[in-house]
Protein backbone atom coordinates (compact mmCIF):
# COMPACT_ATOMS: atom_id res chain seq x y z
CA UNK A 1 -2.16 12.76 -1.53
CA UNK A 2 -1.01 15.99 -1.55
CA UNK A 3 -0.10 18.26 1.10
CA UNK A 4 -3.38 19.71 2.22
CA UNK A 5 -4.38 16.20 2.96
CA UNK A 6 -1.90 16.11 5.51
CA UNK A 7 -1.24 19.56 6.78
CA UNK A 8 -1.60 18.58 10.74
CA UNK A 9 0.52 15.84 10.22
CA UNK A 10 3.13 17.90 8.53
CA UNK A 11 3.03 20.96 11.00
CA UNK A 12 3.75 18.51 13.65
CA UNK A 13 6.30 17.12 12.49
CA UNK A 14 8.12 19.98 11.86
CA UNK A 15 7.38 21.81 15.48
CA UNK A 16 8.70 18.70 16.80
CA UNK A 17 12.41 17.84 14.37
CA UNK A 18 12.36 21.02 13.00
CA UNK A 19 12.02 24.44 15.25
CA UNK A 20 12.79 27.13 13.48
CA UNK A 21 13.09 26.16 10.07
CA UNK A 22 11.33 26.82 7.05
CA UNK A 23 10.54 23.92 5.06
CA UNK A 24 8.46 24.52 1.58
CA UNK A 25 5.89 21.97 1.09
CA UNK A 26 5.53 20.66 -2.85
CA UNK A 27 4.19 17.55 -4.37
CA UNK A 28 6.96 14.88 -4.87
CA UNK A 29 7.43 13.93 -8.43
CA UNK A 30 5.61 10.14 -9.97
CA UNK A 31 9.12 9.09 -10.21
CA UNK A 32 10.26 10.23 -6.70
CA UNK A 33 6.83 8.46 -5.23
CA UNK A 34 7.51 5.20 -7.48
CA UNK A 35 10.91 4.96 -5.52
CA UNK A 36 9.88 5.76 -1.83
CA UNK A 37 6.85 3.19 -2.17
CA UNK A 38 9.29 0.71 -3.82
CA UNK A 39 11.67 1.54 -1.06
CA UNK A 40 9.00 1.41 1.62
CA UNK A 41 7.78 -2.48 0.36
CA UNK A 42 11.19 -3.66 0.33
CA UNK A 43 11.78 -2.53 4.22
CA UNK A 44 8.76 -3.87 5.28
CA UNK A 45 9.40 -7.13 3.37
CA UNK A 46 6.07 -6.84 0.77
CA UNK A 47 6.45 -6.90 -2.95
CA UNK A 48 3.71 -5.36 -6.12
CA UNK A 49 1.14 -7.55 -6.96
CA UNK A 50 2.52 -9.01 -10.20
CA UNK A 51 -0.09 -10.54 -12.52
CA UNK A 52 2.66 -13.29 -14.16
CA UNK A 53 3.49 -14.24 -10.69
CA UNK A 54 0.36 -13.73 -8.32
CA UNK A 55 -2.74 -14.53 -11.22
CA UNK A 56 -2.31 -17.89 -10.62
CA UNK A 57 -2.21 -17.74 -7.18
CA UNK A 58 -4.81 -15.95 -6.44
CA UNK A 59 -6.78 -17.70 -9.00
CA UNK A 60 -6.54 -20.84 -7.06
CA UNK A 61 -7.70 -19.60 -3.98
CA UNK A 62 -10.66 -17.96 -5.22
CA UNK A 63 -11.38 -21.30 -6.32
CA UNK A 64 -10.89 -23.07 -2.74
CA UNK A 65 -13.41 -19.71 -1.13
CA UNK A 66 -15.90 -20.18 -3.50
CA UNK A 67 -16.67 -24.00 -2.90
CA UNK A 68 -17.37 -22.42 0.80
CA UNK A 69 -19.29 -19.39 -0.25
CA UNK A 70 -19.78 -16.81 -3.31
CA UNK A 71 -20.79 -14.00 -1.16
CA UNK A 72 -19.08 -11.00 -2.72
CA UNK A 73 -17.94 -9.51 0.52
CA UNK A 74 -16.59 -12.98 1.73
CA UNK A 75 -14.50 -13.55 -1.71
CA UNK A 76 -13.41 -9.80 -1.34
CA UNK A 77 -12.61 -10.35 2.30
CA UNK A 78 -10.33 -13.86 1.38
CA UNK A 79 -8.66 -11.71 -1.50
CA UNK A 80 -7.32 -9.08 1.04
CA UNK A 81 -6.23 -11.98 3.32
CA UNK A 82 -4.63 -13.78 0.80
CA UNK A 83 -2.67 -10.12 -0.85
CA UNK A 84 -1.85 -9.66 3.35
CA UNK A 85 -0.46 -13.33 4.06
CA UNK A 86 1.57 -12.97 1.11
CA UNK A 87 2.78 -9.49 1.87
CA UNK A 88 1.46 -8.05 -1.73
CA UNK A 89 0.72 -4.80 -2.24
CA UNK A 90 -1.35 -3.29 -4.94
């Protein structure tokens, strides 16, 4: 995103911590954002989706969903809950 995206939510914010002061909005750096999210999934306890680790995984689910049903939208729907259950982000 970039700043415009979030303009409201950034003018709040700083009405609210930070009366008075001027804060300059720039975009943050790849690095800096690779950092915060990796910061951000290790507070909230999920991890990246790693393909050596999670292909498997996720390959033998799909197989279990689509004995019950090849609907796109249902094997897209069981992929989300299966990235959600195991806390993986992607």
């Amino acid at each position: 995103f970039d700043f415009n995206a979030v303009k409201a939510d950034l003018d709040f914010i700083i009405s609210k911590y930070f009366k008075g002061k001027s804060i300059k909005a720039k975009d943050l750096s790849a690095s800096t954002k690779t950092k915060l999210v990796s910061r951000l999934l290790n507070y909230t306890g999920y991890q990246y989706y790693r393909r050596k680790t999670h292909k498997l995984e996720i390959l033998e689910r799909l197989r279990d969903v689509v004995t019950i049903s090849v609907d796109p939208r249902y094997v897209v729907d069981e992929c989300i809950a299966f990235f959600n259950q195991n806390q993986i982000a992607l």
